[in-house]
PDB file of N, CA and C in Angstrom:
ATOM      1  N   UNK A   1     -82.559  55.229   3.428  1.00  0.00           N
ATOM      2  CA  UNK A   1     -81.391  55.156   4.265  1.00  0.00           C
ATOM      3  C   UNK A   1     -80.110  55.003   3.447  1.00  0.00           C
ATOM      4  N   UNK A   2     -80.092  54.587   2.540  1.00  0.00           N
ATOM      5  CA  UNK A   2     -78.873  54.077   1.778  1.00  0.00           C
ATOM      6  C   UNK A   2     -77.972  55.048   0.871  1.00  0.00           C
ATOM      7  N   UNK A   3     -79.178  56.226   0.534  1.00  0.00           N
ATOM      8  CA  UNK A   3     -79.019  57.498   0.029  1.00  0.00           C
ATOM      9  C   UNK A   3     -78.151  58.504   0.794  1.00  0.00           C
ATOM     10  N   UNK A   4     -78.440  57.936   2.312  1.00  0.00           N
ATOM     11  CA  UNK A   4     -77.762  59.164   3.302  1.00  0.00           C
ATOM     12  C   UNK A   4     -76.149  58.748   3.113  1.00  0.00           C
ATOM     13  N   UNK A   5     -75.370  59.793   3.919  1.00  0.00           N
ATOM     14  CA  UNK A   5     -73.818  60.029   3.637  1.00  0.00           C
ATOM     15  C   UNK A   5     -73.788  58.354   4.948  1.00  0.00           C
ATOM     16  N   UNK A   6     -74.454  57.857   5.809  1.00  0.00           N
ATOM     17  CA  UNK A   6     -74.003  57.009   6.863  1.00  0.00           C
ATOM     18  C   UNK A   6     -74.324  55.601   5.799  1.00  0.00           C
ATOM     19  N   UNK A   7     -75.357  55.274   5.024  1.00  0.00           N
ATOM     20  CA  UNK A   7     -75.607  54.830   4.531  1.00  0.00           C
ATOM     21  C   UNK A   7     -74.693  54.611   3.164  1.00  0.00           C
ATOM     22  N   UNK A   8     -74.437  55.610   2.444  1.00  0.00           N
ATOM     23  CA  UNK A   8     -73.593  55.143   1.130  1.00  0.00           C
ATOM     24  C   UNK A   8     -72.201  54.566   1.807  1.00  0.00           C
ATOM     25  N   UNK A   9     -71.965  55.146   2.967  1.00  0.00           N
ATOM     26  CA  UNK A   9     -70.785  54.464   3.692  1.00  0.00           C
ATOM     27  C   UNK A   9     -70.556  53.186   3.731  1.00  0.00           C
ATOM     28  N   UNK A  10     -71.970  52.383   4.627  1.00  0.00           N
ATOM     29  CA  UNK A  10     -71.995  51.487   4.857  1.00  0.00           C
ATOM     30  C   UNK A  10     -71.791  50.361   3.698  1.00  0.00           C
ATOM     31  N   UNK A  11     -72.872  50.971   2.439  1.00  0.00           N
ATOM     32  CA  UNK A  11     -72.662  50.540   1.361  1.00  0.00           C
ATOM     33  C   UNK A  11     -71.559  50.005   0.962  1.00  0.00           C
ATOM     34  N   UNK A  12     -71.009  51.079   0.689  1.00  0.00           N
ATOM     35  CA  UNK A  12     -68.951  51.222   0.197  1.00  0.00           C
ATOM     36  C   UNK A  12     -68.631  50.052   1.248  1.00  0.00           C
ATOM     37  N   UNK A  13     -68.874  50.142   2.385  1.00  0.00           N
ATOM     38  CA  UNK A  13     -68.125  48.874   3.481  1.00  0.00           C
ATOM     39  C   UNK A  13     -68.752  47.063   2.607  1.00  0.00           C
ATOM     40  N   UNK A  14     -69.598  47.151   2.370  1.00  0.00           N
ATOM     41  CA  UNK A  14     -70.310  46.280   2.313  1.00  0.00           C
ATOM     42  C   UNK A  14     -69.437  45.780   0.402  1.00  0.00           C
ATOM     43  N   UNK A  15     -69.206  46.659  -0.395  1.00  0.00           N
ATOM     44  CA  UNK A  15     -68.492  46.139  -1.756  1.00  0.00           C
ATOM     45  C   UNK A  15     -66.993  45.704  -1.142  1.00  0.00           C
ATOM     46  N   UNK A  16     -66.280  46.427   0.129  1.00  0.00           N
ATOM     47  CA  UNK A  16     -65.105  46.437   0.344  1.00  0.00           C
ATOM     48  C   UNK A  16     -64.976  44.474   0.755  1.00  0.00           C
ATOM     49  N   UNK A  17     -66.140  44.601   1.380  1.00  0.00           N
ATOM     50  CA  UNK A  17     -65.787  43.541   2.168  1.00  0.00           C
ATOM     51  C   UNK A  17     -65.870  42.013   1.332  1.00  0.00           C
ATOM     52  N   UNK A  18     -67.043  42.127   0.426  1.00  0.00           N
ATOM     53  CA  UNK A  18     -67.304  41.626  -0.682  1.00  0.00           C
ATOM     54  C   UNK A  18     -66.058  41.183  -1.530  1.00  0.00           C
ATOM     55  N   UNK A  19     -65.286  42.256  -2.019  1.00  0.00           N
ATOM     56  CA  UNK A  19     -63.687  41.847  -2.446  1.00  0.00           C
ATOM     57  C   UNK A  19     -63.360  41.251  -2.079  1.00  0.00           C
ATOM     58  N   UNK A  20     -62.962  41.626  -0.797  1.00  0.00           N
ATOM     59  CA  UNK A  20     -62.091  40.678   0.724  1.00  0.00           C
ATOM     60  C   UNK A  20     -62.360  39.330   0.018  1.00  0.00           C
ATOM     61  N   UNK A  21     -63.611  39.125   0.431  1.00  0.00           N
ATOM     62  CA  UNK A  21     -64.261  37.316   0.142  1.00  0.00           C
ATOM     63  C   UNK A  21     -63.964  36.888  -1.381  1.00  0.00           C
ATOM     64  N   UNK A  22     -63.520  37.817  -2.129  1.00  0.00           N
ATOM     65  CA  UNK A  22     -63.235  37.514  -2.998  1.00  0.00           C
ATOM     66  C   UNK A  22     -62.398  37.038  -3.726  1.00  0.00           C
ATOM     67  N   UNK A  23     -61.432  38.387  -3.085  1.00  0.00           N
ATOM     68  CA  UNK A  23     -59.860  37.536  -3.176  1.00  0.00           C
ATOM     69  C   UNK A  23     -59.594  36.228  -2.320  1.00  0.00           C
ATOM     70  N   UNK A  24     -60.071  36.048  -1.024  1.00  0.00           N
ATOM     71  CA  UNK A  24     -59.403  34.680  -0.471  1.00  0.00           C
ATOM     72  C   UNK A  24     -60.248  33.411  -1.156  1.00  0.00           C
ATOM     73  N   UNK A  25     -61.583  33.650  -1.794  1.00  0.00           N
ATOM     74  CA  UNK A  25     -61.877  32.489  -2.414  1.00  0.00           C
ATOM     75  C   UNK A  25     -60.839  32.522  -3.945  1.00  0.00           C
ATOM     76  N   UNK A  26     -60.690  33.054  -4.154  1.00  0.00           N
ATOM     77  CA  UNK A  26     -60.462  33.298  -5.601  1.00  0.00           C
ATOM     78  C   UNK A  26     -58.370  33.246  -5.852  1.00  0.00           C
ATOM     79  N   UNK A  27     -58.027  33.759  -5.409  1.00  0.00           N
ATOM     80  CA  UNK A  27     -56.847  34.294  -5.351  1.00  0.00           C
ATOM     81  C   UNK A  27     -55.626  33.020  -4.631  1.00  0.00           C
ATOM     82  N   UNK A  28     -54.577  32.401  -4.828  1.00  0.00           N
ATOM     83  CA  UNK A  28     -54.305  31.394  -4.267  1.00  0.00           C
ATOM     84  C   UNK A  28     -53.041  32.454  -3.665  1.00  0.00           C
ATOM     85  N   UNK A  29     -52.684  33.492  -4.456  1.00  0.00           N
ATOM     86  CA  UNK A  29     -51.551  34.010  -3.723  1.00  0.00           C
ATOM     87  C   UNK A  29     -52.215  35.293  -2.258  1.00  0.00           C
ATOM     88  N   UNK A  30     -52.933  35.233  -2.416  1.00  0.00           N
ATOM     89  CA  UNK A  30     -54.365  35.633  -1.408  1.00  0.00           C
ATOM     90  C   UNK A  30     -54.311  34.958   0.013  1.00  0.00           C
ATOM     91  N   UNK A  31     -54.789  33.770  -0.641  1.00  0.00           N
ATOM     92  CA  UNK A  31     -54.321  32.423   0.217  1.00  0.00           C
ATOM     93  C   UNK A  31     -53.260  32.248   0.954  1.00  0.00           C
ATOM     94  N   UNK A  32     -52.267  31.913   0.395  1.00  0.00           N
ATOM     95  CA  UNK A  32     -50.814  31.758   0.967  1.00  0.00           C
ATOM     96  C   UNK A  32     -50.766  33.118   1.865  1.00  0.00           C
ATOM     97  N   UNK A  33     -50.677  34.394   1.140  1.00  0.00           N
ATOM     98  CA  UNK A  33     -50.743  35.096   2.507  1.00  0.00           C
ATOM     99  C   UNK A  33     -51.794  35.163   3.724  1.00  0.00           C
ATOM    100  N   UNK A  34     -52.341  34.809   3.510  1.00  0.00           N
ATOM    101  CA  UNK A  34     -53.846  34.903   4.868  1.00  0.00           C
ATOM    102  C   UNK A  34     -53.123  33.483   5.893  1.00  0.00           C
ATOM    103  N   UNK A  35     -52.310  32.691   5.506  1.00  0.00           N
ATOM    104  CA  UNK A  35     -52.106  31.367   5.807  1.00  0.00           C
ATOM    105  C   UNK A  35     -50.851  31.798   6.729  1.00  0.00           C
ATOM    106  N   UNK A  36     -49.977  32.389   6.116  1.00  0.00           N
ATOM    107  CA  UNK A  36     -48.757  33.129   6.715  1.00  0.00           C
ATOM    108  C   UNK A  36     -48.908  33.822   7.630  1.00  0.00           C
ATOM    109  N   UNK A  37     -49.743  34.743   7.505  1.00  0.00           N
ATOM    110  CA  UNK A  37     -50.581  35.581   8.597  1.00  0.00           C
ATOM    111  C   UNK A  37     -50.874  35.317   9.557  1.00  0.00           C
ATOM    112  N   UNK A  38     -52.272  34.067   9.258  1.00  0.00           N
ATOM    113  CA  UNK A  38     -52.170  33.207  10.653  1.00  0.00           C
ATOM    114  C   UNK A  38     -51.194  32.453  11.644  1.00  0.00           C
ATOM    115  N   UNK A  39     -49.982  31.794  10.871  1.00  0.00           N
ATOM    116  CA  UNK A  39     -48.829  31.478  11.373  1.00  0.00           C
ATOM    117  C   UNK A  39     -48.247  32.695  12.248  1.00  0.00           C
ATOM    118  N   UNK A  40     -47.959  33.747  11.836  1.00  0.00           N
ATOM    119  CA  UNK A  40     -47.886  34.857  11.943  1.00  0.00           C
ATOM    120  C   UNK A  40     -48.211  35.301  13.585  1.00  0.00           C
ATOM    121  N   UNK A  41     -49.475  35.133  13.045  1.00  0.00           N
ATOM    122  CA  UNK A  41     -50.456  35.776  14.387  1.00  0.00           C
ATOM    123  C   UNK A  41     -50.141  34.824  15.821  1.00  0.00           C
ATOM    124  N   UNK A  42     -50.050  33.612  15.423  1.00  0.00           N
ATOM    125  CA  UNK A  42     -50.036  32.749  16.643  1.00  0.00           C
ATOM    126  C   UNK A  42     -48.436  32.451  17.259  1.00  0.00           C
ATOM    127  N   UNK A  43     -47.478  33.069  15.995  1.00  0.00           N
ATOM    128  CA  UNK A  43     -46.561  33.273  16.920  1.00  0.00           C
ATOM    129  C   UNK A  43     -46.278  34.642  17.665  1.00  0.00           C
ATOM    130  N   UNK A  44     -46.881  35.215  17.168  1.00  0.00           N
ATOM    131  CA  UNK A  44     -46.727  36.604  18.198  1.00  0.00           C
ATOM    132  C   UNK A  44     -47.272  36.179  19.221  1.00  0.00           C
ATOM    133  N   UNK A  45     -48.400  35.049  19.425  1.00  0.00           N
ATOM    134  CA  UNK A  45     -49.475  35.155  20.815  1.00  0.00           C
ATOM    135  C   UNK A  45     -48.295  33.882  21.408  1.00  0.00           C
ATOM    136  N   UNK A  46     -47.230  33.432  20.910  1.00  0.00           N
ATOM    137  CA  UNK A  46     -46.783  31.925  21.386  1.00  0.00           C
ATOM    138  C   UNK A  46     -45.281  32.910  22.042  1.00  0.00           C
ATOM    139  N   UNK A  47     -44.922  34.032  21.306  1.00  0.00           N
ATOM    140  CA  UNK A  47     -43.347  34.477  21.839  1.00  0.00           C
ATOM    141  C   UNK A  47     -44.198  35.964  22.795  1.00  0.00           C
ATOM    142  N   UNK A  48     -45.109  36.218  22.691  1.00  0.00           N
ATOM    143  CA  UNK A  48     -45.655  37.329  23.550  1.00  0.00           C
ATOM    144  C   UNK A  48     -45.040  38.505  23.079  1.00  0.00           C
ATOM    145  N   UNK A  49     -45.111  38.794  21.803  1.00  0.00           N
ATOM    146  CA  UNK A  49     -44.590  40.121  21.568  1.00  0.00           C
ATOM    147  C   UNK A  49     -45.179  41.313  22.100  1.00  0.00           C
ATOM    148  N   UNK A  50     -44.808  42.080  21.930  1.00  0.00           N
ATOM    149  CA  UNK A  50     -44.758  43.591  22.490  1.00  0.00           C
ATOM    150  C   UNK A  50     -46.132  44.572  21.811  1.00  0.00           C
ATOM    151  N   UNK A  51     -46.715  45.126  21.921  1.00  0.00           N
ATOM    152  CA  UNK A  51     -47.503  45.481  21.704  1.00  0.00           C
ATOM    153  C   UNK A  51     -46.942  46.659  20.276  1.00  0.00           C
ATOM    154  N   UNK A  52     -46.176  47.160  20.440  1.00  0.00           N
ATOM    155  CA  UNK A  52     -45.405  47.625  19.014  1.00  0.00           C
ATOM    156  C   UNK A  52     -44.834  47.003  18.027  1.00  0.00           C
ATOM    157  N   UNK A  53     -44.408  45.963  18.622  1.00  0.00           N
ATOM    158  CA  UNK A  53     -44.489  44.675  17.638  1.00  0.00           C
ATOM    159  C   UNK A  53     -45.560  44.389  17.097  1.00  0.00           C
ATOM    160  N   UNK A  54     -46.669  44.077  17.411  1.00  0.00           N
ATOM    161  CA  UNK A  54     -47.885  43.357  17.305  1.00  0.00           C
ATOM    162  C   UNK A  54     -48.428  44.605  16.001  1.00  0.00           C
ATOM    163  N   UNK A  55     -48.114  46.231  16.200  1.00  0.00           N
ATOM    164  CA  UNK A  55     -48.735  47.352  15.419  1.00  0.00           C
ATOM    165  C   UNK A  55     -47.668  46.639  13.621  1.00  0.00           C
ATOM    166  N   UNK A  56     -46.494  46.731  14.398  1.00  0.00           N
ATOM    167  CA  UNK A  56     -45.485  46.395  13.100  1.00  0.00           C
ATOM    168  C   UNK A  56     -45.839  44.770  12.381  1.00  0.00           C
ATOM    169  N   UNK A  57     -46.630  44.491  12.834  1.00  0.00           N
ATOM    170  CA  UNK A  57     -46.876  42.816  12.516  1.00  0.00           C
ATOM    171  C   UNK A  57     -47.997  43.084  11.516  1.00  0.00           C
ATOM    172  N   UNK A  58     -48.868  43.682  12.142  1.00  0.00           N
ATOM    173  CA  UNK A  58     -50.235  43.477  11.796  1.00  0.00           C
ATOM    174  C   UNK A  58     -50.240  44.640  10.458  1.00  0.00           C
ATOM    175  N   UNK A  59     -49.036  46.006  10.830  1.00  0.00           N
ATOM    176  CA  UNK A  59     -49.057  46.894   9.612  1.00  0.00           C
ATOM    177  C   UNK A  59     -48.465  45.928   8.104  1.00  0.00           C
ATOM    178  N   UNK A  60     -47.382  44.890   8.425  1.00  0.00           N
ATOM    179  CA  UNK A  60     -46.465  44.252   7.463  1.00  0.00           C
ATOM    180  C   UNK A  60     -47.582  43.329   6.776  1.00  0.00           C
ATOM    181  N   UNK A  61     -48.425  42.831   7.535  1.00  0.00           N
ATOM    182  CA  UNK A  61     -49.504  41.863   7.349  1.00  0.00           C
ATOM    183  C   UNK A  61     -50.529  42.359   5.903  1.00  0.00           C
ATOM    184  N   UNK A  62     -50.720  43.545   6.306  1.00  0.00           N
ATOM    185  CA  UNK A  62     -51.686  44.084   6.239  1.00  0.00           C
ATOM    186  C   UNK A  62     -51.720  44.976   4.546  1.00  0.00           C
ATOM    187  N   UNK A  63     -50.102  45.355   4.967  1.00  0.00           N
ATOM    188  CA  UNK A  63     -49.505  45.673   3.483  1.00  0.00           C
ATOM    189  C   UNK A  63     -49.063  44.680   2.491  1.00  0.00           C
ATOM    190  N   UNK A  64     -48.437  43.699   3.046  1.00  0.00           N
ATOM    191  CA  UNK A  64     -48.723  42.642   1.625  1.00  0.00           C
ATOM    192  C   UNK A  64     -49.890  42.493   1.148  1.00  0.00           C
ATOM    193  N   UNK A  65     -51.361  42.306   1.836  1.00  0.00           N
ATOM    194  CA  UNK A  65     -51.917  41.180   1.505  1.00  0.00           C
ATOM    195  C   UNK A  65     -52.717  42.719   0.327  1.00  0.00           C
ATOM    196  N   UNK A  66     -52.812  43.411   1.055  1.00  0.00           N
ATOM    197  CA  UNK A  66     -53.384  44.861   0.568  1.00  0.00           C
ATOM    198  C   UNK A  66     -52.788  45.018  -1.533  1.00  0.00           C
ATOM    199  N   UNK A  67     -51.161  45.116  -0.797  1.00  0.00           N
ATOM    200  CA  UNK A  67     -50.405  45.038  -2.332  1.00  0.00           C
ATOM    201  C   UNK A  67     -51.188  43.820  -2.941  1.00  0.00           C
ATOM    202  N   UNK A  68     -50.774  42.958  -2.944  1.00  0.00           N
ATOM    203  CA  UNK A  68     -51.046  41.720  -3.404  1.00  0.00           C
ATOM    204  C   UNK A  68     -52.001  41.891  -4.057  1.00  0.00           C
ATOM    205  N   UNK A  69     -53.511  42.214  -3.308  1.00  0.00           N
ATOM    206  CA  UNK A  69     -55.033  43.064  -3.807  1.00  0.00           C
ATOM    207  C   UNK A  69     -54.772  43.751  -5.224  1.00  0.00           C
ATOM    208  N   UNK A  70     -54.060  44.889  -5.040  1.00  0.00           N
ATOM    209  CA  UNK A  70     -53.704  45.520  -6.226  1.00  0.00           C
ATOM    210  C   UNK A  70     -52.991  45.233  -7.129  1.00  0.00           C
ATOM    211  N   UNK A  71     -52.229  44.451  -6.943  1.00  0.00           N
ATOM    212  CA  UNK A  71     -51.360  43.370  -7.860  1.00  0.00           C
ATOM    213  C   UNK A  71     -52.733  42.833  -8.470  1.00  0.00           C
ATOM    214  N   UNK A  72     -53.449  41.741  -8.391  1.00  0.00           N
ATOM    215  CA  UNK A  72     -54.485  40.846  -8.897  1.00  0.00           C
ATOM    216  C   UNK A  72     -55.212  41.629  -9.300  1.00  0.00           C
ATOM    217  N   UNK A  73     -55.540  43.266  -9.027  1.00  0.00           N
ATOM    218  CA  UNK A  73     -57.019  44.192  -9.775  1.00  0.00           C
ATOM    219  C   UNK A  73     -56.016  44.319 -10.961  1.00  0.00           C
ATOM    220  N   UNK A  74     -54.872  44.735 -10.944  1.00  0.00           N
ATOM    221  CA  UNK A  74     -54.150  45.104 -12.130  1.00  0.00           C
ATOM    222  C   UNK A  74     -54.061  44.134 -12.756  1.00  0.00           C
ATOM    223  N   UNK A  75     -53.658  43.003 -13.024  1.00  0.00           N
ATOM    224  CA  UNK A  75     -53.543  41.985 -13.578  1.00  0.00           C
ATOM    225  C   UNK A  75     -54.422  41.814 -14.339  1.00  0.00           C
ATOM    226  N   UNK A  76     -55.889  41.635 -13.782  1.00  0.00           N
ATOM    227  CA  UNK A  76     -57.277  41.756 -14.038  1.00  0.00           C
ATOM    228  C   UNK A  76     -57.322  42.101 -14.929  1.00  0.00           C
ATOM    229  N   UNK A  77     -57.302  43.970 -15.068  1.00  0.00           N
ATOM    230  CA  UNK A  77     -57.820  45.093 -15.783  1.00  0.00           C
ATOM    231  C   UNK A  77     -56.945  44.768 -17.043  1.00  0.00           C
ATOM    232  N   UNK A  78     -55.843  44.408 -17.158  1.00  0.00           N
ATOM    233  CA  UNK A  78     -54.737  44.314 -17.916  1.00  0.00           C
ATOM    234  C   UNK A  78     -55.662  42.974 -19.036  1.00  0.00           C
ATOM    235  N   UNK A  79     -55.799  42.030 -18.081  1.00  0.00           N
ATOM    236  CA  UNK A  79     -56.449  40.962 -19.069  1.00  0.00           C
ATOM    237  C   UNK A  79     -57.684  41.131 -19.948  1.00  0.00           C
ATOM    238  N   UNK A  80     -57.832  42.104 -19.317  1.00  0.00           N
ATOM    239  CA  UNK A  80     -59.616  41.944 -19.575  1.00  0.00           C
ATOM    240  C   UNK A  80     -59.327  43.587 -20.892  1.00  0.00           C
ATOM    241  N   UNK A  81     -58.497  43.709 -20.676  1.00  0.00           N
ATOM    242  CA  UNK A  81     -57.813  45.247 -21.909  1.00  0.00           C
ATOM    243  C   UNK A  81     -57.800  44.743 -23.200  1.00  0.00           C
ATOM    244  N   UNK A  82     -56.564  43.975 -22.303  1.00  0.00           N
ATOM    245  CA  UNK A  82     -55.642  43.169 -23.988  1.00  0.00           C
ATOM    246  C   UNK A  82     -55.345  41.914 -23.467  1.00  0.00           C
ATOM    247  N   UNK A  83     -56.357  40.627 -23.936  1.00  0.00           N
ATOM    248  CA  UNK A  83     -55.932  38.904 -23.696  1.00  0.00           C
ATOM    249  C   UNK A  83     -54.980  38.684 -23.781  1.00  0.00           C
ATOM    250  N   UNK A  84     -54.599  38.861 -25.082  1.00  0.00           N
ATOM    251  CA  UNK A  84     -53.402  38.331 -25.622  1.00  0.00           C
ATOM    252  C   UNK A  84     -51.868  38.923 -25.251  1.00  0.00           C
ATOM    253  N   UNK A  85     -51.245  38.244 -25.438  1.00  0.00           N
ATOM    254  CA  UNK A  85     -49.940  38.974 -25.028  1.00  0.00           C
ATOM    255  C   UNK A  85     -49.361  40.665 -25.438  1.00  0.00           C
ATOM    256  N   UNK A  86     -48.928  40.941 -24.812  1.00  0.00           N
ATOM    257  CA  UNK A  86     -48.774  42.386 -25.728  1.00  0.00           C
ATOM    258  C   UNK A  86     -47.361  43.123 -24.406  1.00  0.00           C
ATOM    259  N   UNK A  87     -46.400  43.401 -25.018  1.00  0.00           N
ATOM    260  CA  UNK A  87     -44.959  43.774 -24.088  1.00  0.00           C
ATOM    261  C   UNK A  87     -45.628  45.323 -23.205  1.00  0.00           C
ATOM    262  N   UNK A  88     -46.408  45.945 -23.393  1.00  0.00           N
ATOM    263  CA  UNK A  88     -46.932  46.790 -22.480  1.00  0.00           C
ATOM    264  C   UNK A  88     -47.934  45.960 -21.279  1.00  0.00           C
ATOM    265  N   UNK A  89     -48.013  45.144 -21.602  1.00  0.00           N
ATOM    266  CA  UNK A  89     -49.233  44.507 -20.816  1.00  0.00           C
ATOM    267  C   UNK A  89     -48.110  43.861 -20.018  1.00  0.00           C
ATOM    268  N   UNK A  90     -47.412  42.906 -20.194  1.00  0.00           N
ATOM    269  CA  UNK A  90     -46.172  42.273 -19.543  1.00  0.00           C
ATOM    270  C   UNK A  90     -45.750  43.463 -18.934  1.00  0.00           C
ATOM    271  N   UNK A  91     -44.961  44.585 -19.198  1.00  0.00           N
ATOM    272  CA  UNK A  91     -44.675  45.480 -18.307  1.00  0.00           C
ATOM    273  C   UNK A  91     -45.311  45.705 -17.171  1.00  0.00           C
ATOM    274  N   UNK A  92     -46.996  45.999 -17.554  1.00  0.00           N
ATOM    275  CA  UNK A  92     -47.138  46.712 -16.307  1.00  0.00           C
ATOM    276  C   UNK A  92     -47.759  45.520 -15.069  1.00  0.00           C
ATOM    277  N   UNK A  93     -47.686  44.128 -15.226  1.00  0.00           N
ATOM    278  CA  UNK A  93     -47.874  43.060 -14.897  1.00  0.00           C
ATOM    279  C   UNK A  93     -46.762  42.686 -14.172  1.00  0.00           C
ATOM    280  N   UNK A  94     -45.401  42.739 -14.493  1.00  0.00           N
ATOM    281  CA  UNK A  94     -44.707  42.734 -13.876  1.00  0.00           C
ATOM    282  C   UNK A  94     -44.107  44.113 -12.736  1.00  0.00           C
ATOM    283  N   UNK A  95     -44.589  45.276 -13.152  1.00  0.00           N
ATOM    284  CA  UNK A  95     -44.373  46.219 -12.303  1.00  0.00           C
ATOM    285  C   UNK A  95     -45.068  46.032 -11.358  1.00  0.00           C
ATOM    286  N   UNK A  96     -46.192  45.807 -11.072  1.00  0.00           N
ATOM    287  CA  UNK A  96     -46.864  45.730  -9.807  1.00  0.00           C
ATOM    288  C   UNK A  96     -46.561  44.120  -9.357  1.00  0.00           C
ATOM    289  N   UNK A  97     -46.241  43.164 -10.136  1.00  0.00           N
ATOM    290  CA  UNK A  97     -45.575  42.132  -9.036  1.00  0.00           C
ATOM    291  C   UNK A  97     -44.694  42.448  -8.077  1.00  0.00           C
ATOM    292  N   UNK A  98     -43.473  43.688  -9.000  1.00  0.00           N
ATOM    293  CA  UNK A  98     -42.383  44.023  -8.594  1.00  0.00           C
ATOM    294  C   UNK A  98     -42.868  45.183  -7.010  1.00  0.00           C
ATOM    295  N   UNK A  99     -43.849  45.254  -6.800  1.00  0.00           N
ATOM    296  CA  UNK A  99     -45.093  46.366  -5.900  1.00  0.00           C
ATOM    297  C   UNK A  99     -44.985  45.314  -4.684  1.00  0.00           C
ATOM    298  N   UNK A 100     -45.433  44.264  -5.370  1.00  0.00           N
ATOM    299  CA  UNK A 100     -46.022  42.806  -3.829  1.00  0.00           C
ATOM    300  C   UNK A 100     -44.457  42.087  -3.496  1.00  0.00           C
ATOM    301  N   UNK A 101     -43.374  42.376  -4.311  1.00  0.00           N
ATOM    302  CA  UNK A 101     -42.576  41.664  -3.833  1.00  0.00           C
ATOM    303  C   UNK A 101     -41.524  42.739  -2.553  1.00  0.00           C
ATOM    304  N   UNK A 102     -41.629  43.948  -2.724  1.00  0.00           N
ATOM    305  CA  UNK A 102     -41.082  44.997  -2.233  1.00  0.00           C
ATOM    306  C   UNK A 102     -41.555  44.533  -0.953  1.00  0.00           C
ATOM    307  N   UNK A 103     -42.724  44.736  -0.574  1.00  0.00           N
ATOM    308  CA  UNK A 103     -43.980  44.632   0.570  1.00  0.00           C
ATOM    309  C   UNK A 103     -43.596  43.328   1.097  1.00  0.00           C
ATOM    310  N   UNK A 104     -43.206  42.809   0.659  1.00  0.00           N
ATOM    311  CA  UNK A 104     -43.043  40.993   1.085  1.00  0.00           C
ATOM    312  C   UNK A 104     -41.310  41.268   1.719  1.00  0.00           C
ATOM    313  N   UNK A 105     -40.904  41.963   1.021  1.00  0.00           N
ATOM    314  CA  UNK A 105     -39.287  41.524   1.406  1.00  0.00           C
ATOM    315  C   UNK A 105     -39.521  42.848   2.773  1.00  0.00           C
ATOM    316  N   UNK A 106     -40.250  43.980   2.494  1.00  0.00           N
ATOM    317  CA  UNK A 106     -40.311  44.817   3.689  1.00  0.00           C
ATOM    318  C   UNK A 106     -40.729  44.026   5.120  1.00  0.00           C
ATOM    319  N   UNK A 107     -41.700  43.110   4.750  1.00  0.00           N
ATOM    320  CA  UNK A 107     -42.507  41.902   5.602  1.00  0.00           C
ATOM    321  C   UNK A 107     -41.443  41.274   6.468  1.00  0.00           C
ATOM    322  N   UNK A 108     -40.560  40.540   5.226  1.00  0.00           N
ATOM    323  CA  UNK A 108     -39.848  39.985   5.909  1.00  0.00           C
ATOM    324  C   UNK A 108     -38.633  40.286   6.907  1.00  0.00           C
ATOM    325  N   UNK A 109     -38.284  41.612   6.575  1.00  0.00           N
ATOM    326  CA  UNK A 109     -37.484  42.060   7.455  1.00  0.00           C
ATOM    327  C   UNK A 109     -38.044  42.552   8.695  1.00  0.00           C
ATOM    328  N   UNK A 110     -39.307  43.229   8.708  1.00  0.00           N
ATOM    329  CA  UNK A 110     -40.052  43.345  10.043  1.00  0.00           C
ATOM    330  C   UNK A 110     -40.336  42.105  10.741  1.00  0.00           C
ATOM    331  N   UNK A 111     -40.207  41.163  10.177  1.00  0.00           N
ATOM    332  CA  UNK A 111     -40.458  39.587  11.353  1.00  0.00           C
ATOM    333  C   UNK A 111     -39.052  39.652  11.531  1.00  0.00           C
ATOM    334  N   UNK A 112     -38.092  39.484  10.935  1.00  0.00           N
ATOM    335  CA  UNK A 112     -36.876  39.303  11.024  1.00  0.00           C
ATOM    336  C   UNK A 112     -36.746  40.156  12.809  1.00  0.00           C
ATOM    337  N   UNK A 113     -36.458  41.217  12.641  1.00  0.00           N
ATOM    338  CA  UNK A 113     -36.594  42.146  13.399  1.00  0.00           C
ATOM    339  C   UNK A 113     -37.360  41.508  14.940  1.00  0.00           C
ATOM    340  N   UNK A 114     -38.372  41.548  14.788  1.00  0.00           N
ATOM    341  CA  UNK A 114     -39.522  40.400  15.729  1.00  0.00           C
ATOM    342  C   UNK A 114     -38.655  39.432  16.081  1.00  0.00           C
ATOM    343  N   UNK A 115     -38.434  38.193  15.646  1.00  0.00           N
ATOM    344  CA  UNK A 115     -38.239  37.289  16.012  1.00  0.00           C
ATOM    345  C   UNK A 115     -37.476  36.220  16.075  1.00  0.00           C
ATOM    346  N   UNK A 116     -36.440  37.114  15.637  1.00  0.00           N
ATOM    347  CA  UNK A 116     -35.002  36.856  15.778  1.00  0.00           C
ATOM    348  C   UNK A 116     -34.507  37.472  17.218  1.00  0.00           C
ATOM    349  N   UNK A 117     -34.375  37.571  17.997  1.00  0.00           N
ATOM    350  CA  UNK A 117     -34.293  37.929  18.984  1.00  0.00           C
ATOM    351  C   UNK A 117     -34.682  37.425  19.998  1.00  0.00           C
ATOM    352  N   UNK A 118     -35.983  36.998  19.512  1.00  0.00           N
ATOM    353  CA  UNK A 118     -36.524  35.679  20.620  1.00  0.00           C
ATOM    354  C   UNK A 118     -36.332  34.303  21.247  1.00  0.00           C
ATOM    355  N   UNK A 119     -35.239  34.144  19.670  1.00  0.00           N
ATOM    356  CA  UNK A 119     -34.530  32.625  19.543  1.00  0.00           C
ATOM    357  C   UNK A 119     -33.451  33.011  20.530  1.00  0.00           C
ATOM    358  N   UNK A 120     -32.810  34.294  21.089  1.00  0.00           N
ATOM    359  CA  UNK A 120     -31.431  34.349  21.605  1.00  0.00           C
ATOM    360  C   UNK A 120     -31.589  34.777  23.381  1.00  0.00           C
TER     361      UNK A 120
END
């Protein structure tokens, strides 16, 4: 079964998800976003947002925590290259921070958007 195309699928689902658990045990900036998220989530269910809201919530959500993911594989790969310090390694360490912080400030303007409006 595992050989078939439904099967290597499932497979692939099964390493994906594996990560997942990986990063939130592992990852503290992982953390903080999954934490935000939930805040997140329960104020959309506390101000009753809109159901296009809720798509734009869950897309903003969904793209940090995603970036973030790839932020920490890079980081990773980078360490595990070259330990030691090295100004290419700093580069591309900071380029993909510069990846999760984009996504975060995009984040924040889509709540902005949300729920600012609700206060008025």
């Amino acid at each position: 079964m595992w050989n078939s195309y439904l099967g290597k699928r499932l497979k692939g689902c099964r390493y994906a998800f594996k990560g997942a658990l990986l990063l939130l045990r592992n990852e503290a900036s992982i953390q903080v976003q999954a934490f935000i998220a939930i805040i997140m989530a329960f104020a959309g269910f506390y101000f009753e947002i809109s159901a296009v809201e809720w798509m734009l919530q869950i897309f903003a959500i969904g793209l940090v925590i995603s970036i973030e993911g790839l932020n920490t594989a890079a980081e990773e790969i980078a360490d595990f290259v070259h330990p030691d310090f090295h100004n290419k390694i700093g580069f591309i360490k900071d380029v993909a921070a510069g990846a999760v912080f984009f996504a975060a400030i995009t984040a924040i303007i889509i709540g902005c958007i949300i729920y600012i409006p609700k206060f008025y």
